[in-house]
Protein backbone atom coordinates (compact mmCIF):
# COMPACT_ATOMS: atom_id res chain seq x y z
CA UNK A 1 128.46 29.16 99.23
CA UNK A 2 130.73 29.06 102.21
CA UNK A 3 130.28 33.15 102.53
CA UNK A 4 126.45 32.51 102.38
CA UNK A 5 125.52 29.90 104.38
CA UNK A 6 128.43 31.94 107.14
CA UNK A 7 126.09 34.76 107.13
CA UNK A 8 122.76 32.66 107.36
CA UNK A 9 121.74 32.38 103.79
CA UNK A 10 120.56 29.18 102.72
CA UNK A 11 123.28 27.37 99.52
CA UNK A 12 124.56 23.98 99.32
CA UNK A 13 127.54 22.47 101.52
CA UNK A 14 130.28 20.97 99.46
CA UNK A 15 130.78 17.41 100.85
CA UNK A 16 133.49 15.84 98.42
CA UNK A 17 136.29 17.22 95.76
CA UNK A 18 138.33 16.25 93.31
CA UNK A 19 138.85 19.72 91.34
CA UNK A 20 141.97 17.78 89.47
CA UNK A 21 140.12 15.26 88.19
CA UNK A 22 137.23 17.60 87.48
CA UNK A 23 134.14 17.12 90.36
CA UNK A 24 133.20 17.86 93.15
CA UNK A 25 129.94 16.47 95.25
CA UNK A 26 127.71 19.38 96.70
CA UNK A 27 124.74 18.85 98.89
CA UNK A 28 121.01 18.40 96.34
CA UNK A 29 118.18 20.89 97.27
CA UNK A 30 116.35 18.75 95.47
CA UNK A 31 113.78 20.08 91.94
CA UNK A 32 111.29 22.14 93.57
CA UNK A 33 112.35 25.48 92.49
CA UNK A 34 110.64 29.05 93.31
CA UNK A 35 109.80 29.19 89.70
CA UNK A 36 107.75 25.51 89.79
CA UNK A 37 105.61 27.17 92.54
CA UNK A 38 104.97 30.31 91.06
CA UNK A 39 103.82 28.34 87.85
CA UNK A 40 100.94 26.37 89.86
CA UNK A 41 97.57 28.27 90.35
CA UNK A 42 96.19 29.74 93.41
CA UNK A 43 99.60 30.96 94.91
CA UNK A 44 100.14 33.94 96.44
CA UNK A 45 102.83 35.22 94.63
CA UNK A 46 103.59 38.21 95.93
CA UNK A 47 104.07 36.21 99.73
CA UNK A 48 107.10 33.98 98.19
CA UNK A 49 108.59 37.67 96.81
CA UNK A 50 108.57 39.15 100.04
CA UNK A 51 110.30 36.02 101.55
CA UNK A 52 112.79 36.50 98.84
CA UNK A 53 113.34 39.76 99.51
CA UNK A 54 114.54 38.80 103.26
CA UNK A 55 116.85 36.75 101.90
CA UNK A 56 118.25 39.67 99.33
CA UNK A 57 118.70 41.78 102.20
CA UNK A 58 120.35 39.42 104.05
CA UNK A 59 122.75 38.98 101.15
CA UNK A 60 123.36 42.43 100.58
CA UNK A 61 124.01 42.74 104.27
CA UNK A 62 127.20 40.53 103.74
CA UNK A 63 130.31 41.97 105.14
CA UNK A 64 132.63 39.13 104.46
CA UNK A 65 134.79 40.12 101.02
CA UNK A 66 136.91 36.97 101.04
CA UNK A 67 136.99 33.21 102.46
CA UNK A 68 139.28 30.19 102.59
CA UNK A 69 138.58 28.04 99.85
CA UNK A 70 138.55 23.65 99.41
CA UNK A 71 142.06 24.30 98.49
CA UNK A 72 142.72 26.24 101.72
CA UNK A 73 143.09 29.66 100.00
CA UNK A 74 142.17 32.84 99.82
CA UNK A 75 139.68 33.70 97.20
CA UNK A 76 138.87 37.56 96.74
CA UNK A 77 135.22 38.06 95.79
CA UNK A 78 136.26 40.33 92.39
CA UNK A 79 134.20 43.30 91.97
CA UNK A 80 132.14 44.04 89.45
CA UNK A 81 134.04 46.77 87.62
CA UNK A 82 132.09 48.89 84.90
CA UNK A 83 134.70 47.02 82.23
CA UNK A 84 132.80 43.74 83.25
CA UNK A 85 129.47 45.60 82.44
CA UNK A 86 130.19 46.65 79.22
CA UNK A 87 131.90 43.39 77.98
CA UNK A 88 128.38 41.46 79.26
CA UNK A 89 126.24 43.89 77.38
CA UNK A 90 128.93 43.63 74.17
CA UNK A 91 127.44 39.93 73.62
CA UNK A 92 124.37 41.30 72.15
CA UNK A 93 126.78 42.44 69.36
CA UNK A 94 128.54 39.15 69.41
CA UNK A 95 125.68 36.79 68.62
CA UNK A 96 122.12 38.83 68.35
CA UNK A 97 123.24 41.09 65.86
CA UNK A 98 125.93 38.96 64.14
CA UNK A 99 122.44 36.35 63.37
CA UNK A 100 120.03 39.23 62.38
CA UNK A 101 121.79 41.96 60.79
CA UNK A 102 123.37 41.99 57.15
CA UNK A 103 127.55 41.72 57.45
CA UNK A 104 127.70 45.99 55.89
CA UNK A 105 125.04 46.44 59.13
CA UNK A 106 126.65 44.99 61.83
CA UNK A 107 130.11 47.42 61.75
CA UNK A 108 127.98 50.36 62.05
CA UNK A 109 125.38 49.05 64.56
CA UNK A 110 128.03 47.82 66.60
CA UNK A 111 130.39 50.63 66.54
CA UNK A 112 127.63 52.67 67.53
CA UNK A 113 125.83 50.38 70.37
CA UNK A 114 129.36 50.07 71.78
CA UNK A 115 129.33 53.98 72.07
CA UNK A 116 126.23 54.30 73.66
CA UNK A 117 126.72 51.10 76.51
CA UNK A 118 129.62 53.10 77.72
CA UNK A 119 127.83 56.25 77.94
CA UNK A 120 125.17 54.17 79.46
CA UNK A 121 127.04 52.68 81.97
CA UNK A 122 129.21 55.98 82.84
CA UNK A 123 125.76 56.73 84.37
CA UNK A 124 125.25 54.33 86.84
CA UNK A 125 125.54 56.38 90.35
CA UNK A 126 125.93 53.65 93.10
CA UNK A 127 129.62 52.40 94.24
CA UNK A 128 130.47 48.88 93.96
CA UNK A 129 129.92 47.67 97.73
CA UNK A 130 127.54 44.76 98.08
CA UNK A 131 127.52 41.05 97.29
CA UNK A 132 125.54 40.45 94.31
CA UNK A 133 125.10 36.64 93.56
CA UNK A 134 124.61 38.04 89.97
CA UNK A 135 121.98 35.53 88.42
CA UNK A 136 119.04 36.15 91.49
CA UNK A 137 115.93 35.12 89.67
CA UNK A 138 113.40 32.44 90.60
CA UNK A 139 115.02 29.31 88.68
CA UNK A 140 117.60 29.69 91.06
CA UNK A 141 115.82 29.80 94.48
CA UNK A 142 114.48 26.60 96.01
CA UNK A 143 112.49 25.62 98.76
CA UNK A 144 114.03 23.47 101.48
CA UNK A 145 112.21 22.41 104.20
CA UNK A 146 110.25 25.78 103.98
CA UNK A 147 113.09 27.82 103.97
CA UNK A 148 114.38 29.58 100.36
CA UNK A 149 117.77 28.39 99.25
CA UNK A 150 120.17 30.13 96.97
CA UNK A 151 122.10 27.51 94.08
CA UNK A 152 124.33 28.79 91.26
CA UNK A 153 126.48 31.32 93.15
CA UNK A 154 129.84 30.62 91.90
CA UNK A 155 129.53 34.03 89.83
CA UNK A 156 129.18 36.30 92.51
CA UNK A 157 130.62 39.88 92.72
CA UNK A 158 130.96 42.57 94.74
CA UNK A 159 128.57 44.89 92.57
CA UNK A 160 125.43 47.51 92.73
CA UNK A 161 123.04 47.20 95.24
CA UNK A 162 120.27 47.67 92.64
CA UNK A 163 121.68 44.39 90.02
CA UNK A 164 120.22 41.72 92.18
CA UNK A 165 116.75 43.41 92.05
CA UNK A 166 116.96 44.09 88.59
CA UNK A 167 117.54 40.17 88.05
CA UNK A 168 114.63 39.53 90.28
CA UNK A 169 111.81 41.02 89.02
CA UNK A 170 112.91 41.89 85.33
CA UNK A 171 113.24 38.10 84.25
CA UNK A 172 112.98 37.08 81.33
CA UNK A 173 111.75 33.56 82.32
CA UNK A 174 108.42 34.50 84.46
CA UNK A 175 106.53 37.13 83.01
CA UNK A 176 104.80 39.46 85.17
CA UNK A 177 102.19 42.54 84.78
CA UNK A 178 104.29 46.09 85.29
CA UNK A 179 101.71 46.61 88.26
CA UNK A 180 103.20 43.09 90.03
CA UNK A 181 107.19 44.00 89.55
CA UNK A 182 106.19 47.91 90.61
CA UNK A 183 104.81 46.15 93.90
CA UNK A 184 108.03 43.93 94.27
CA UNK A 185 109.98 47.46 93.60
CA UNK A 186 107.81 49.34 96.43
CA UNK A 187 108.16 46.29 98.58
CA UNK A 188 111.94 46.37 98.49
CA UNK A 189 112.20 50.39 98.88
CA UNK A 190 110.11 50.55 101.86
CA UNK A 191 112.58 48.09 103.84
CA UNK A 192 115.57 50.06 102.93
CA UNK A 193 116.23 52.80 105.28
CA UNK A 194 119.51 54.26 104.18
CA UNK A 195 119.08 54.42 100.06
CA UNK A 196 118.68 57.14 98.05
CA UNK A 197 115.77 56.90 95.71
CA UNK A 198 116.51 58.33 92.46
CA UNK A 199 120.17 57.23 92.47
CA UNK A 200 119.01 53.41 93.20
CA UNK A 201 115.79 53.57 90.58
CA UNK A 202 118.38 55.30 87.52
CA UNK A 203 120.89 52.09 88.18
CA UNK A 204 117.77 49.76 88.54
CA UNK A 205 116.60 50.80 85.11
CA UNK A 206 119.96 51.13 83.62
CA UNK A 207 121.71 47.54 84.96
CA UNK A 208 118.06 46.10 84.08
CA UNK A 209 118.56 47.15 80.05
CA UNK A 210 122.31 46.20 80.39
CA UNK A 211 121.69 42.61 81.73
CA UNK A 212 119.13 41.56 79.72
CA UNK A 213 120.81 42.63 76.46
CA UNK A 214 123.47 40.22 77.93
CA UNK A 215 120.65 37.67 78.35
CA UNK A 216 119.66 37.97 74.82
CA UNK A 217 123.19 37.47 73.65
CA UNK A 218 123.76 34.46 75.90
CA UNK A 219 121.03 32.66 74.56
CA UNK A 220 121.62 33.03 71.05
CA UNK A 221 125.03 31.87 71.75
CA UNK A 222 123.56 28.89 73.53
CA UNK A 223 121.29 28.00 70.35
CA UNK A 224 123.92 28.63 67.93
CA UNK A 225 126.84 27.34 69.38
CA UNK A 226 125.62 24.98 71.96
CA UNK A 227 122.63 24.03 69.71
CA UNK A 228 120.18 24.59 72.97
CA UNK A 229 117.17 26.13 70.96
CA UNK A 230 114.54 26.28 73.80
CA UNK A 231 116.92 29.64 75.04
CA UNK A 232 115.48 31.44 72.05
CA UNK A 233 111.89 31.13 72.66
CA UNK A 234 112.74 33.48 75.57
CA UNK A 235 114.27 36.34 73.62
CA UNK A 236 111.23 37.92 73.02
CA UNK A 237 110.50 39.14 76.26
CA UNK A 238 113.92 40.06 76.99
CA UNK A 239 113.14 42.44 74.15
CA UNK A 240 110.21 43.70 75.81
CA UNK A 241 111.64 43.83 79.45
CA UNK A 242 114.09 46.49 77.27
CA UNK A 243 111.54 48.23 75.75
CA UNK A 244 109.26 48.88 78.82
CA UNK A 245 112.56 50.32 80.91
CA UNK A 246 114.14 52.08 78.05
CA UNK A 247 110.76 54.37 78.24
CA UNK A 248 111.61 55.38 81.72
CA UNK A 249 114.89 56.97 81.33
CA UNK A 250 116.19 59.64 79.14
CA UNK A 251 119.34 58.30 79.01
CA UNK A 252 118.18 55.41 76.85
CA UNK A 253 117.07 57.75 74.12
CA UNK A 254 119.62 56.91 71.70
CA UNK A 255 119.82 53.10 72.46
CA UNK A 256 116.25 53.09 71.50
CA UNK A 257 116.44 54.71 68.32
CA UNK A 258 119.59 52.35 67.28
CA UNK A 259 117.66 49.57 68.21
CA UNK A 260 113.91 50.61 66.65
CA UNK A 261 115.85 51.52 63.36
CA UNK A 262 117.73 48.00 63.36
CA UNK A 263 115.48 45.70 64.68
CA UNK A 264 111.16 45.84 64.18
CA UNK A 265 110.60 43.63 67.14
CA UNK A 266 112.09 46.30 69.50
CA UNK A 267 109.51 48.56 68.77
């Protein structure tokens, strides 16, 4: 948050701490999240998008790789190695397939899945050089005093330009037509000037398939272990956010043939 609000992005000031007795007090942006306003009618949608887009290139234009901490320390911003990848997409193995496959199925699906997410991954073209807060979506962007805030940073990494974008507009909590996250895409392209286009679009698609079959695990972890239920009425479109990319890329070809033979609702 300190890095953020240093380089003019919008998070909340810390104002008290006790990390050894467990809290600390940060400053309240209050409950009217990006995602409440989206939900009313009669909202131009696409307006709040490009306003969040200013504030994703502001945050990818962060320079700053470390900061002084509450403690007075330096913390590192880690970076977002392709081990940290595979692990994340590795929970849809841990808890989606361990609930819905038979025990003699889930060896061979996962030995094989495993396979195929590092092959996956081993394609992904961009280096590892911007801050990505790592869970940009609209539950996590507020409006304060008509300016967008960013909450739930503690996460962040120094990562793939494309990640945030992916979280953006492939989330699995507002659904949108292809036509409206194609025009969020375009929107974004246009104000890049130094990018190259297929490199950027083949990690976009790729880092869009990989975090959302870490979504998918999450939440069934959540409703099985945590006993949060609601999580799970949003795995179906995760599953359909995969679907739609994995048609875009070749290199998906054998991910979606494991997961059409293993699963109907992929299909």
């Amino acid at each position: 948050n300190r890095i953020l609000n240093k380089n003019k992005v919008l998070a909340p000031n810390l104002y008290e701490e006790n990390y050894n007795k467990n809290y600390i007090e940060i400053e309240d942006f209050g409950n009217e999240t990006i995602f409440k306003i989206l939900s009313r009618k009669n909202i131009n949608k696409f307006n709040y998008f490009k306003k969040i887009i200013s504030v994703l290139n502001k945050i990818q234009s962060i320079k700053d790789r470390n900061i002084k901490n509450f403690k007075n320390k330096k913390y590192n911003i880690p970076i977002y190695k392709k081990e940290i990848l595979i692990k994340e997409a590795n929970l849809f193995c841990d808890w989606y397939v361990k609930k819905n496959l038979s025990k003699s199925s889930q060896y061979k699906f996962s030995k094989k899945f495993k396979k195929i997410i590092k092959k996956i991954s081993s394609n992904i073209k961009l280096e590892n050089k911007v801050f990505v807060h790592r869970d940009f979506h609209v539950s996590n962007l507020m409006l304060v005093d008509n300016r967008i805030g960013v909450i739930d940073s503690q996460d962040a990494l120094i990562g793939n330009k494309a990640y945030d974008l992916a979280s953006l507009i492939d989330d699995v909590r507002l659904k949108s037509p292809k036509s409206f996250k194609k025009k969020i895409y375009d929107f974004y392209i246009k104000k890049e000037k130094k990018i190259n286009i297929q490199k950027f679009r083949n990690d976009f698609q790729i880092l869009s398939v990989l975090r959302n079959l870490k979504i998918i695990g999450i939440f069934t972890r959540l409703a099985l272990r945590d006993g949060k239920k609601k999580y799970l009425k949003l795995i179906p479109y995760a599953r359909h956010l995969i679907s739609e990319r994995m048609t875009e890329n070749k290199i998906f070809q054998d991910l979606k043939y494991l997961l059409n033979d293993n699963f109907k609702n992929f299909k």
